[in-house]
C-alpha atoms as a PDB file:
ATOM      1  CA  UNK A   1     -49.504 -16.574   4.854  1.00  0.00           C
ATOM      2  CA  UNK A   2     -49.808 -13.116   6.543  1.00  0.00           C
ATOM      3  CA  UNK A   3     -46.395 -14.011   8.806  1.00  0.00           C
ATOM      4  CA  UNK A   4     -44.608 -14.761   5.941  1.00  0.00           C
ATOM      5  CA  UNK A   5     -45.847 -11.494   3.851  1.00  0.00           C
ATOM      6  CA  UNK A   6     -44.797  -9.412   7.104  1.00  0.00           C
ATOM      7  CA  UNK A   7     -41.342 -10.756   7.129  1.00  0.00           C
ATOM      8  CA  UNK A   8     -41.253  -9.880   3.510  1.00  0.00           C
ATOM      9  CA  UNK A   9     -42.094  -6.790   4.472  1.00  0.00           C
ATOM     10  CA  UNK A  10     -39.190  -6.220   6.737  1.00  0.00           C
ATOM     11  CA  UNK A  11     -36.331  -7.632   4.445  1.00  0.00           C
ATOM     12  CA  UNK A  12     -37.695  -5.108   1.901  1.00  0.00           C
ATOM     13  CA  UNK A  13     -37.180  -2.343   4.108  1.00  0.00           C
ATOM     14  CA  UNK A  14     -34.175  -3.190   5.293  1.00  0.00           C
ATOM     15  CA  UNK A  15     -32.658  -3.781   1.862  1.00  0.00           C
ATOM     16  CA  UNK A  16     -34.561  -0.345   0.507  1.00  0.00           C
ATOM     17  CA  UNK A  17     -32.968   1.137   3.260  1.00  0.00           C
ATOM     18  CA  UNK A  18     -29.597  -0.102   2.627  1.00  0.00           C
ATOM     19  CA  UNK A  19     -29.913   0.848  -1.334  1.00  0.00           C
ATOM     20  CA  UNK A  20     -30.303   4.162   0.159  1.00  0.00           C
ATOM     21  CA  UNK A  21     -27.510   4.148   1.853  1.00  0.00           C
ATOM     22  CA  UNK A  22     -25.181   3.171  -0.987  1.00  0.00           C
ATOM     23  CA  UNK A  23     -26.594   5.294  -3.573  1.00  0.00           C
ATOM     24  CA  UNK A  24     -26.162   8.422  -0.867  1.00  0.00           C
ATOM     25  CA  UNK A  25     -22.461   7.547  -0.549  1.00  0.00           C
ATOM     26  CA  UNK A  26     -21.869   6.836  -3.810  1.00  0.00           C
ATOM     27  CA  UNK A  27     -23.795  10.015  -5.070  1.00  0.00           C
ATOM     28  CA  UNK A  28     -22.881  12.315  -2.258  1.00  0.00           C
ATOM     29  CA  UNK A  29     -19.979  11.892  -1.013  1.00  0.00           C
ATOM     30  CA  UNK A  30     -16.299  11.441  -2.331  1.00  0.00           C
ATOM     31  CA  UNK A  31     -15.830   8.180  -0.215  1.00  0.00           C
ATOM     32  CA  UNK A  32     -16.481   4.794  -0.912  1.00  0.00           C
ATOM     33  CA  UNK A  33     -18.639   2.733   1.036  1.00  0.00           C
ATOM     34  CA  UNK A  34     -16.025   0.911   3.175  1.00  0.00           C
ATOM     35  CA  UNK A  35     -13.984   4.228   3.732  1.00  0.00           C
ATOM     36  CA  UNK A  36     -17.320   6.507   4.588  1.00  0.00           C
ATOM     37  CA  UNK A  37     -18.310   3.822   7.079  1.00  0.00           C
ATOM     38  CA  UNK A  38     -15.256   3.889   9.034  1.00  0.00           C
ATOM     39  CA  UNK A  39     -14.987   7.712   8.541  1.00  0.00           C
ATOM     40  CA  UNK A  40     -18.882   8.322   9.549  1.00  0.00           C
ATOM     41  CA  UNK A  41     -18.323   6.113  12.981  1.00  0.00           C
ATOM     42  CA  UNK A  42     -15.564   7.681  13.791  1.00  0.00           C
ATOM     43  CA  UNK A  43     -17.382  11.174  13.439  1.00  0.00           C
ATOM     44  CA  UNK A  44     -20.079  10.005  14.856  1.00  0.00           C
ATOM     45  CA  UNK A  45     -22.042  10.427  12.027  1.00  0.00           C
ATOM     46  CA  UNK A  46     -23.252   7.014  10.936  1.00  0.00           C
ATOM     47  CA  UNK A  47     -26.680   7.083  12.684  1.00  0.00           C
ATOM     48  CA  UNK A  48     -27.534  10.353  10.362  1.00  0.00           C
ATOM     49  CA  UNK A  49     -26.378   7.820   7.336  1.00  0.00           C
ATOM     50  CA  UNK A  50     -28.803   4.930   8.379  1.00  0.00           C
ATOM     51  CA  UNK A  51     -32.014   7.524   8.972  1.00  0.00           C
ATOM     52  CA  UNK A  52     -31.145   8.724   5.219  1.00  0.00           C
ATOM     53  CA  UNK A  53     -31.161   5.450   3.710  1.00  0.00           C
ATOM     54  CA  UNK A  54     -34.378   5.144   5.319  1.00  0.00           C
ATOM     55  CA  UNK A  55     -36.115   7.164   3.871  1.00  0.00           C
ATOM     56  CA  UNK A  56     -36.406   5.895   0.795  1.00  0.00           C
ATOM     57  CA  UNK A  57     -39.174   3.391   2.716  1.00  0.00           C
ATOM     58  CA  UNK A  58     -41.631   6.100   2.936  1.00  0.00           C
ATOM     59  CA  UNK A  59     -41.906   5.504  -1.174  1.00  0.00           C
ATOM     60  CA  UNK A  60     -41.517   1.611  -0.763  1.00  0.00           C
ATOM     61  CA  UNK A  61     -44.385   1.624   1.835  1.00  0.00           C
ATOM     62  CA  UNK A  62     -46.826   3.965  -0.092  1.00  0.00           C
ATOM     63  CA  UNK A  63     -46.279   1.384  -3.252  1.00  0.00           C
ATOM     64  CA  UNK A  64     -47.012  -1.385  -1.225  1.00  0.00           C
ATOM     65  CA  UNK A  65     -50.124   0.459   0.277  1.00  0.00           C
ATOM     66  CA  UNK A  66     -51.225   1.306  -3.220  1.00  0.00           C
ATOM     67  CA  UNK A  67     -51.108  -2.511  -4.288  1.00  0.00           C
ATOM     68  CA  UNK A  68     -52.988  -3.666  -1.459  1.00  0.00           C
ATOM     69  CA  UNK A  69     -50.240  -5.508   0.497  1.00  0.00           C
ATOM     70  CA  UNK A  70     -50.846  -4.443   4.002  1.00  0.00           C
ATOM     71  CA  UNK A  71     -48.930  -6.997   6.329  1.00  0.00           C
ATOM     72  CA  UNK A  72     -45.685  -6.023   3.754  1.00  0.00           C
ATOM     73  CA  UNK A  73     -46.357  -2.393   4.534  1.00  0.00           C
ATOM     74  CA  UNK A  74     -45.927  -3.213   7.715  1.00  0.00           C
ATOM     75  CA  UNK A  75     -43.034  -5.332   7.611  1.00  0.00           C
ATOM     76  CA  UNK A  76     -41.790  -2.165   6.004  1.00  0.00           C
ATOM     77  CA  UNK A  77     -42.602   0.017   8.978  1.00  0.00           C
ATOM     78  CA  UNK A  78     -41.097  -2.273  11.678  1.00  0.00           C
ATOM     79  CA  UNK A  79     -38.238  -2.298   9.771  1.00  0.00           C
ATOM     80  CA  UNK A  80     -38.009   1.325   9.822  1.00  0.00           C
ATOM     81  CA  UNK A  81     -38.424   1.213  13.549  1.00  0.00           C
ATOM     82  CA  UNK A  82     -35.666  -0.840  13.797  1.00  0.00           C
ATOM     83  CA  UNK A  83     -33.353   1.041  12.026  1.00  0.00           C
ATOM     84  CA  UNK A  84     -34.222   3.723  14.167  1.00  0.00           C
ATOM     85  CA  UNK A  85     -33.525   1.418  17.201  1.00  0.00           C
ATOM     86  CA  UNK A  86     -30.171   0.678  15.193  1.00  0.00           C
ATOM     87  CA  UNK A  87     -29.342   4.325  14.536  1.00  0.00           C
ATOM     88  CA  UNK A  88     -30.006   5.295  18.249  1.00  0.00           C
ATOM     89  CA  UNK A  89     -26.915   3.071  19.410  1.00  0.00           C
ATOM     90  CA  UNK A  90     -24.278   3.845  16.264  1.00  0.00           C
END
């Protein structure tokens, strides 16, 4: 059961990470999402957009911490380190 909890884990932080990045272009910018993804790449800029989207799985991992769900709080982590992996090649 502890596999199955860590790959919770990781589609948790990939879709907290994602919500992150939707509600920072919709709240931040003028663009919408399909425009501010072509406009970031082509800046050179959509790396900077993934890390801030990520952030928001410092909060989910505490939470998941707090209610004793360890192997998910880890799924969260790895999930952060791939989207770090991701952000170092866009």
């Amino acid at each position: 059961m502890k596999k199955i909890d860590l790959l919770y884990g990781v589609l948790i932080g990939i879709v907290t990470a994602a919500l992150g990045v939707y509600l920072y272009m919709e709240f931040v910018t003028d663009y919408t999402i399909e425009e501010g993804f072509y406009i970031l790449k082509s800046q050179g800029q959509l790396g900077k957009l993934i890390a801030l989207g990520a952030i928001l799985n410092l909060g989910v991992f505490f939470l998941l911490l707090k209610l004793d769900k360890e192997m998910m709080a880890r799924g969260v982590v790895f999930a952060t380190l791939l989207l770090t992996i991701l952000t170092l090649f866009a």
